[in-house]
N, C-alpha and C. Protein backbone atom coordinates (compact mmCIF):
# COMPACT_ATOMS: atom_id res chain seq x y z
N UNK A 1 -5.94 -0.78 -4.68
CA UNK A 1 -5.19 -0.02 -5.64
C UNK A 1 -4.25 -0.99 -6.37
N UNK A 2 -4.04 -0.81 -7.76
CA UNK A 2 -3.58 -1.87 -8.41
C UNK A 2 -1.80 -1.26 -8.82
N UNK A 3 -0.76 -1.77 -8.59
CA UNK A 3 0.01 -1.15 -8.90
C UNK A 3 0.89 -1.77 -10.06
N UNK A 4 1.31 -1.52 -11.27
CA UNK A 4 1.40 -2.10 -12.38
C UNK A 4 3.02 -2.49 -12.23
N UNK A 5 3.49 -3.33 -13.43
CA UNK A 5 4.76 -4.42 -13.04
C UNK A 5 5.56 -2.97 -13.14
N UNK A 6 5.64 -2.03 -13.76
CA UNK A 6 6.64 -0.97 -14.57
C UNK A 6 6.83 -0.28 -12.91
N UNK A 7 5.73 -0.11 -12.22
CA UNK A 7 5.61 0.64 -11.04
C UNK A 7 6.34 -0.27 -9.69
N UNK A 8 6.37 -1.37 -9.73
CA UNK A 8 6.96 -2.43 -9.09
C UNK A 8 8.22 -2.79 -8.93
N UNK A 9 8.67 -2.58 -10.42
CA UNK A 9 10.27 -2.60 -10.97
C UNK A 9 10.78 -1.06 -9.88
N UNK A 10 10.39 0.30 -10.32
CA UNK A 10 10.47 1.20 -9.64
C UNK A 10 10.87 0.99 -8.08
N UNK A 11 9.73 0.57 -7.54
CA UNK A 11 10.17 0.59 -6.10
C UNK A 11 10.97 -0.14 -5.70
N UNK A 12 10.97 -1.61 -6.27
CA UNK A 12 11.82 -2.48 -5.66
C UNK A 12 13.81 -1.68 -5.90
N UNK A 13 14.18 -1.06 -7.18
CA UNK A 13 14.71 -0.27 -7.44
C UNK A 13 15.13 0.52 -6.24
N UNK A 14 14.23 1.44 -5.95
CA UNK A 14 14.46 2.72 -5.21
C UNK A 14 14.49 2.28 -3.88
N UNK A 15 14.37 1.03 -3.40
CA UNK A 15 14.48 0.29 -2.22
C UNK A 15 15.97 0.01 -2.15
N UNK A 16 15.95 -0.74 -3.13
CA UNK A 16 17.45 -0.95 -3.09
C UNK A 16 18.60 0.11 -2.44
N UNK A 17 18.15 1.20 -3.78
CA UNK A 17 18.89 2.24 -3.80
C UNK A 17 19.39 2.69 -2.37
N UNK A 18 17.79 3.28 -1.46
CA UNK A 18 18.04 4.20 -0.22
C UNK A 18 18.32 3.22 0.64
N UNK A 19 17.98 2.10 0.60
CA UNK A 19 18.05 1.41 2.26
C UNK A 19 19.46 0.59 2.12
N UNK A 20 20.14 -0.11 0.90
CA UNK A 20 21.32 -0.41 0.99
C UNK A 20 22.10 -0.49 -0.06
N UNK A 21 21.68 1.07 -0.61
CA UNK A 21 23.01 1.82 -1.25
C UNK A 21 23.65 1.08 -2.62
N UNK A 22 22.34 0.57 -3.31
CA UNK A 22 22.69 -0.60 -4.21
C UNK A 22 22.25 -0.36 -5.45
N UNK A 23 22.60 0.09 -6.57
CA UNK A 23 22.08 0.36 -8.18
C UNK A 23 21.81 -1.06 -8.63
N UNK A 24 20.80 -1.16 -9.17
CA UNK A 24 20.54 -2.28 -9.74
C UNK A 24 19.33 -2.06 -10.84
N UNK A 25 19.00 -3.52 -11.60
CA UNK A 25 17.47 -3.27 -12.09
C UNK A 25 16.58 -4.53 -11.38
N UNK A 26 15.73 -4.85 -11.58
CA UNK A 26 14.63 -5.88 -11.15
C UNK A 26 14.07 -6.24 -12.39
N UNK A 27 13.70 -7.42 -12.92
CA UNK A 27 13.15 -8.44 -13.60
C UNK A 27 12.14 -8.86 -13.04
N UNK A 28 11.09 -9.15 -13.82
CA UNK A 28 9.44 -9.74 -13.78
C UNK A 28 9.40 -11.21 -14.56
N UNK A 29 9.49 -12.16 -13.85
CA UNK A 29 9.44 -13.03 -15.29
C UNK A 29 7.63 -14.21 -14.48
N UNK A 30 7.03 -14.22 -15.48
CA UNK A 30 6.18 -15.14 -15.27
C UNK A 30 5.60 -16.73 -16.38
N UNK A 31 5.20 -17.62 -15.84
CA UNK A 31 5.27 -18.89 -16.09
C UNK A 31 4.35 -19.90 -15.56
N UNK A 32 3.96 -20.61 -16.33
CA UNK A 32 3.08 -21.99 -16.27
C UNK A 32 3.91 -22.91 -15.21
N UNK A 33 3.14 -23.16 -14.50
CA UNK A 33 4.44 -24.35 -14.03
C UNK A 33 3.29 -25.39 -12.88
N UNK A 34 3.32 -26.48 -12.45
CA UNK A 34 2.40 -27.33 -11.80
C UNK A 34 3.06 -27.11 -10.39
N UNK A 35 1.55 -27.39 -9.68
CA UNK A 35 1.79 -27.06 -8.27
C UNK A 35 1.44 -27.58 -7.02
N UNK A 36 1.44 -28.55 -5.70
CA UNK A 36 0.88 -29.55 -4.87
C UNK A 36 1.66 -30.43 -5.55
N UNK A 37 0.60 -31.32 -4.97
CA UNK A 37 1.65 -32.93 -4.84
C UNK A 37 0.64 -34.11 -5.42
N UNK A 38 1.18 -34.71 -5.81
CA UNK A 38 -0.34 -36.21 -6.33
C UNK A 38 -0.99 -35.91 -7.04
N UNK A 39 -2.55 -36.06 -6.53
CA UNK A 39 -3.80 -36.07 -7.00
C UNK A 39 -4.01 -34.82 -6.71
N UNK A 40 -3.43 -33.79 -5.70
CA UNK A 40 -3.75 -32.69 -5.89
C UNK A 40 -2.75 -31.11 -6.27
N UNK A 41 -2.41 -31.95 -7.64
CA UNK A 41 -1.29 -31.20 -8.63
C UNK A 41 -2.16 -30.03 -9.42
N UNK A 42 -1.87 -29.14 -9.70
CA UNK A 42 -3.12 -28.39 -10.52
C UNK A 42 -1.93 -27.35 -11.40
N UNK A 43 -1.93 -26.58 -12.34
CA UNK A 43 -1.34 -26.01 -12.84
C UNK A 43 -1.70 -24.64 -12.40
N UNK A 44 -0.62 -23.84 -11.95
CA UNK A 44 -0.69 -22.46 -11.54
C UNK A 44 0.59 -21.34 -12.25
N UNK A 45 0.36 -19.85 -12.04
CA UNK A 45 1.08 -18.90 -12.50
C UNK A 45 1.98 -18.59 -11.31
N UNK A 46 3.24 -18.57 -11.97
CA UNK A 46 4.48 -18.05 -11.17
C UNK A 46 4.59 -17.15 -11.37
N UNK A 47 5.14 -16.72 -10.12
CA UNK A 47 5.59 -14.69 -10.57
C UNK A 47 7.16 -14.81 -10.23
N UNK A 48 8.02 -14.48 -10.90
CA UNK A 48 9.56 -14.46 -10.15
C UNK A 48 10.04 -13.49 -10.12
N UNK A 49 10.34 -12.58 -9.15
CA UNK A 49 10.45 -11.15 -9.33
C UNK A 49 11.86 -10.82 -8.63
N UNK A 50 13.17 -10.93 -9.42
CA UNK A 50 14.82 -10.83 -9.10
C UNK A 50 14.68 -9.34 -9.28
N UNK A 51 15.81 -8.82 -8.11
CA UNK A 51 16.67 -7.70 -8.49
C UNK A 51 18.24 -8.42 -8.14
N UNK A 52 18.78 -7.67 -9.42
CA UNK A 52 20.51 -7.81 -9.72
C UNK A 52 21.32 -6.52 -9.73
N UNK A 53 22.47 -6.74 -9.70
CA UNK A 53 23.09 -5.44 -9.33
C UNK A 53 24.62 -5.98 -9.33
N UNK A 54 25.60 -5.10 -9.51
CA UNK A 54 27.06 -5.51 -10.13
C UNK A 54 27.36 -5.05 -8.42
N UNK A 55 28.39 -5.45 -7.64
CA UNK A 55 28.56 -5.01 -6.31
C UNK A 55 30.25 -5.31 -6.12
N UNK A 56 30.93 -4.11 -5.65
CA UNK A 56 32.60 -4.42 -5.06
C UNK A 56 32.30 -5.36 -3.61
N UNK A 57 32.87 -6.77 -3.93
CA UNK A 57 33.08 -7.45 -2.74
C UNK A 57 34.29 -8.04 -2.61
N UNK A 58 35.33 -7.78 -1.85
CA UNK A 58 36.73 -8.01 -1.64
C UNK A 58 37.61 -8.10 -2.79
N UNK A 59 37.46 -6.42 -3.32
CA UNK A 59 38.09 -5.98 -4.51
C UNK A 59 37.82 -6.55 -5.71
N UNK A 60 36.50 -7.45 -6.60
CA UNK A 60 35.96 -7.89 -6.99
C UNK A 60 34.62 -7.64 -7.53
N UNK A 61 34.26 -7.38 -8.83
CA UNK A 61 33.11 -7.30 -8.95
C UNK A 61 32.31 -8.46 -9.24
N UNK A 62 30.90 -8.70 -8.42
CA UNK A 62 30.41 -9.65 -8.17
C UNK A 62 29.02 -9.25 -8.15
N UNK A 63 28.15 -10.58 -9.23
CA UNK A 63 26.86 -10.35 -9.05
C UNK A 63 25.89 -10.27 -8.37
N UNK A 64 25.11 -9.61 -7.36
CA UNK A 64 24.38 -9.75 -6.24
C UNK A 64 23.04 -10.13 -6.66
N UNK A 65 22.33 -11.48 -6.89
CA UNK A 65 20.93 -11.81 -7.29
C UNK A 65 20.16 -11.72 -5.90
N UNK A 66 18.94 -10.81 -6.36
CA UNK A 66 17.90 -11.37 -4.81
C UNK A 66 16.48 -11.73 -5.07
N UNK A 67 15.93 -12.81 -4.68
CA UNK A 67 14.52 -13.09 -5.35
C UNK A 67 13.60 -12.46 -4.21
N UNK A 68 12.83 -11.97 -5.22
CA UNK A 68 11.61 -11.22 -4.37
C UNK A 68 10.02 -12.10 -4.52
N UNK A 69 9.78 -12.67 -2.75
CA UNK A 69 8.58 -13.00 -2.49
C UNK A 69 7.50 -12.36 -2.28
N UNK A 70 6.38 -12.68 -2.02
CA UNK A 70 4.94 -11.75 -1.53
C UNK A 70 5.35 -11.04 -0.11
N UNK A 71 6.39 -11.58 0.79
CA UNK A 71 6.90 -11.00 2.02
C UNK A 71 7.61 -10.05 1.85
N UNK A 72 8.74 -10.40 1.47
CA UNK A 72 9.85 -9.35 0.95
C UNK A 72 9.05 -8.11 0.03
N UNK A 73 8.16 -8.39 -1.05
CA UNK A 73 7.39 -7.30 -1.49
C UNK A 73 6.83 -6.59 -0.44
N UNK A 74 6.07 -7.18 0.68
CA UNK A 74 5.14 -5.93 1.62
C UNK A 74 6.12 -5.30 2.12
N UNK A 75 7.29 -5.67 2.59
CA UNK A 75 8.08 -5.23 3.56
C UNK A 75 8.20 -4.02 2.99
N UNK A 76 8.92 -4.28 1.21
CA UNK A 76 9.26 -2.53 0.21
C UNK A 76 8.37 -1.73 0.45
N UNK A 77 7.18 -2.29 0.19
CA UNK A 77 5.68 -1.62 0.19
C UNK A 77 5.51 -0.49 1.49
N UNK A 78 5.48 -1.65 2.55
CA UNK A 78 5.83 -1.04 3.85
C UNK A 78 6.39 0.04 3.87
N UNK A 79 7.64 0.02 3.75
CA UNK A 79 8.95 0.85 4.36
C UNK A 79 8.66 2.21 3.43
N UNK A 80 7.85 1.98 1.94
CA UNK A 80 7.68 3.48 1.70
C UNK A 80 6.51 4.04 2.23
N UNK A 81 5.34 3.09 2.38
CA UNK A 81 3.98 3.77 2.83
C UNK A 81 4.25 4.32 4.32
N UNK A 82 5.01 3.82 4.75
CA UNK A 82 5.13 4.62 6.31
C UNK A 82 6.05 5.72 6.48
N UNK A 83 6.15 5.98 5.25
CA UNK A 83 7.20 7.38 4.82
C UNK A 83 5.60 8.64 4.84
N UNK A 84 4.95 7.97 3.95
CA UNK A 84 4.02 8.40 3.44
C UNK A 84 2.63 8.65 4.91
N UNK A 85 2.69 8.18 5.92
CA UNK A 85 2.13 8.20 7.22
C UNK A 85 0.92 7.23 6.80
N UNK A 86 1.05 5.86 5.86
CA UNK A 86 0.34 4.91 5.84
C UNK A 86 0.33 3.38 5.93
N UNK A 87 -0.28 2.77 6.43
CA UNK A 87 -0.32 1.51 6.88
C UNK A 87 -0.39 0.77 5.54
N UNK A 88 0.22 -0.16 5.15
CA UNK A 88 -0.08 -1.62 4.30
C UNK A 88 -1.20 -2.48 4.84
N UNK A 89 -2.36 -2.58 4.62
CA UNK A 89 -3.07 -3.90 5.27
C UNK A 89 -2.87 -5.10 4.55
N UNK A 90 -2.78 -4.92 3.26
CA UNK A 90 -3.03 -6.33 2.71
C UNK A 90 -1.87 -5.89 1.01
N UNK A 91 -1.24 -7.36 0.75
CA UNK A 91 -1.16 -6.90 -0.32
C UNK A 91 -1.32 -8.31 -1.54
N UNK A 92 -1.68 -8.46 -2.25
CA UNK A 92 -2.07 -9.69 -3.46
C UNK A 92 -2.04 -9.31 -4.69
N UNK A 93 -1.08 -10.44 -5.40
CA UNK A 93 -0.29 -10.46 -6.49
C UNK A 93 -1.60 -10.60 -7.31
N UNK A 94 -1.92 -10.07 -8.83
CA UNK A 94 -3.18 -10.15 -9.37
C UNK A 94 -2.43 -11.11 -10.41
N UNK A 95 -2.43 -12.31 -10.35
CA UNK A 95 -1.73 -13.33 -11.52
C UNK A 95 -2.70 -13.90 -11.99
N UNK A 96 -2.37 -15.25 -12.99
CA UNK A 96 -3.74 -15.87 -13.15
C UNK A 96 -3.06 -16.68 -14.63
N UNK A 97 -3.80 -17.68 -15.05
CA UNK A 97 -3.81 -18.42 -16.14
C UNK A 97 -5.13 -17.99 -16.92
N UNK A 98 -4.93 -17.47 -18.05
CA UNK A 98 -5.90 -17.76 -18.73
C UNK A 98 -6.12 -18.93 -20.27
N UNK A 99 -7.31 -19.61 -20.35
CA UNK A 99 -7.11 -20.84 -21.30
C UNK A 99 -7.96 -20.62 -22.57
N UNK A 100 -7.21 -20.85 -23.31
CA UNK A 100 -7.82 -20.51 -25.10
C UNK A 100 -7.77 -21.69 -25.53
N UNK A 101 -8.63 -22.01 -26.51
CA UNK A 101 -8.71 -23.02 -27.50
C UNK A 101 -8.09 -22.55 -28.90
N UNK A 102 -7.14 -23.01 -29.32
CA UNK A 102 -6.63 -22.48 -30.60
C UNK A 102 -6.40 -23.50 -31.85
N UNK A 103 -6.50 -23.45 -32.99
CA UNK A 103 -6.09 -24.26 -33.63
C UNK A 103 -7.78 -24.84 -34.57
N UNK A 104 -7.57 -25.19 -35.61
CA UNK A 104 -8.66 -25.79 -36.35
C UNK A 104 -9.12 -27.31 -36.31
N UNK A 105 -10.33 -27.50 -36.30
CA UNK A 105 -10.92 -29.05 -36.78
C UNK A 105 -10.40 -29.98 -35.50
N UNK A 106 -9.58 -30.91 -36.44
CA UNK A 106 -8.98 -32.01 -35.18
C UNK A 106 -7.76 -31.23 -34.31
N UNK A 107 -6.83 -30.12 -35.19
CA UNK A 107 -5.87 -29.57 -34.68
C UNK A 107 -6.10 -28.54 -33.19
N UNK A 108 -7.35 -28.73 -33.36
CA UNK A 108 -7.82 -27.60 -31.98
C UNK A 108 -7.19 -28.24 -30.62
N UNK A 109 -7.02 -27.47 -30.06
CA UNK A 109 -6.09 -27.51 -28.30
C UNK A 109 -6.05 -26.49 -27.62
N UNK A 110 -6.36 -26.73 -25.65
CA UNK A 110 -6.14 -25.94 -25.14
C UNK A 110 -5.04 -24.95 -24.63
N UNK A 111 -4.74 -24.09 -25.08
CA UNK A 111 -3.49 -23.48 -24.22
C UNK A 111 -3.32 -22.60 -23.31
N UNK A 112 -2.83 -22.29 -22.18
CA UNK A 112 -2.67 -21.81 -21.30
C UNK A 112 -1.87 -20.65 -21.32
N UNK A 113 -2.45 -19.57 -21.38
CA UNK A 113 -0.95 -18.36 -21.31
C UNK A 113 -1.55 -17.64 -19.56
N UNK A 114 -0.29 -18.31 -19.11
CA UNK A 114 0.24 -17.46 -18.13
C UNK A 114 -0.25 -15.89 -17.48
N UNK A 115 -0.44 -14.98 -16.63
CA UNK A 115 -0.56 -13.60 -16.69
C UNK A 115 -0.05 -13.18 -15.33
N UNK A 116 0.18 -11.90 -15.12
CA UNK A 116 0.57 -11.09 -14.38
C UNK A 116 0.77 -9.34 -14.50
N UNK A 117 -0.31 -8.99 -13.60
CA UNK A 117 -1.02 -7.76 -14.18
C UNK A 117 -0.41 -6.68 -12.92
N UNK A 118 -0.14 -6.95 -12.03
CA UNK A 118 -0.07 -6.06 -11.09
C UNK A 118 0.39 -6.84 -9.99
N UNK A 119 0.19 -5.59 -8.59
CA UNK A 119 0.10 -6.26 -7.39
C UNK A 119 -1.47 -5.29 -6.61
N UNK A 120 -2.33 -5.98 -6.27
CA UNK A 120 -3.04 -5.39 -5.63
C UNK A 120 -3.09 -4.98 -4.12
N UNK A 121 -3.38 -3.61 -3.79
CA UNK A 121 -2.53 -3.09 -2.24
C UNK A 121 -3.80 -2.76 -1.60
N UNK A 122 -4.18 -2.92 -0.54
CA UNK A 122 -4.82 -1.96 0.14
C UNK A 122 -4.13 -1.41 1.60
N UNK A 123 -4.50 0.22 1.59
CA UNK A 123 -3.39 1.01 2.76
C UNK A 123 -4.63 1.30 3.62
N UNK A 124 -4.18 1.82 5.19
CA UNK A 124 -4.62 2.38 6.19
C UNK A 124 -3.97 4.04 6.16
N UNK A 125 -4.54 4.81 6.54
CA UNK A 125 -4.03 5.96 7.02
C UNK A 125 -3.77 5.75 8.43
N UNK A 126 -2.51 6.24 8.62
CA UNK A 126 -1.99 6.39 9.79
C UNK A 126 -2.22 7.24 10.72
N UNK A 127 -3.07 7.29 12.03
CA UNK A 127 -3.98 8.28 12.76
C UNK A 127 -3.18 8.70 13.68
N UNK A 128 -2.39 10.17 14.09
CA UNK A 128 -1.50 10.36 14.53
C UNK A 128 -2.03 10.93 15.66
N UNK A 129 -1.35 10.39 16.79
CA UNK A 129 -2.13 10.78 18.30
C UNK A 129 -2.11 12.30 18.42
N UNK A 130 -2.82 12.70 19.81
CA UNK A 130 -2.50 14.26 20.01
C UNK A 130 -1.33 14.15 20.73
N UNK A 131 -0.44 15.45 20.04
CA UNK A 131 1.04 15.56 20.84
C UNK A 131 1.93 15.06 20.30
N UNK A 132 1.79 14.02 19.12
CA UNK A 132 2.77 12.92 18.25
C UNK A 132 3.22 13.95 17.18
N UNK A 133 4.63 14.00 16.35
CA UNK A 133 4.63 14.72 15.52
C UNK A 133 4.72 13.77 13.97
């Protein structure tokens, strides 16, 4: 199941919200950027996925930044699907580079735009013993 960035922003949001009481928004930002070491450097897509939020800390308002990994994502994922009486098995970011040739004659060149389409999920149903409520 593919769940789109708009739907992502949402939860990470409503995570915030119920589990520690925190208004905020979340940011998607993605990017070209090189990746390994040496000879085996290759160019890959970043996903950087912050939630921010204005927070009273010792009579002070103060910015609370938190970056969100592929871990920290299942965990959100998690904590609502088991609301829902379902398991997370797997979850993978659907990113990707795609490369165009643009430009005329000698001016032609490859360019790279970046992408990030979703997160792809797959769930378990949760099989509830006899006698379990």
């Amino acid at each position: 199941m593919l769940i789109n960035k708009q739907r992502i922003k949402n939860i990470v949001n409503r995570y915030y919200q119920e589990v520690y009481d925190i208004q905020g928004t979340t940011t998607i930002k993605v990017f070209e950027e090189n990746v390994g070491y040496g000879m085996s450097e290759t160019k890959d897509c970043i996903v950087k996925i912050t939630f921010k939020a204005k927070r009273m800390i010792l009579f002070e308002e103060t910015t609370y930044e938190q970056d969100i990994d592929e871990e920290k994502l299942s965990t959100i994922f998690s904590y609502f699907l088991e609301k829902e009486n379902h398991t997370l098995k797997s979850l993978k970011l659907n990113k990707g580079i795609d490369s165009r040739i643009e430009g005329y004659g000698l001016g032609e060149h490859l360019v790279n735009y970046p992408y990030f389409k979703g997160t792809d999920i797959e769930i378990n149903e949760k099989v509830k013993k006899i006698g379990e409520k």
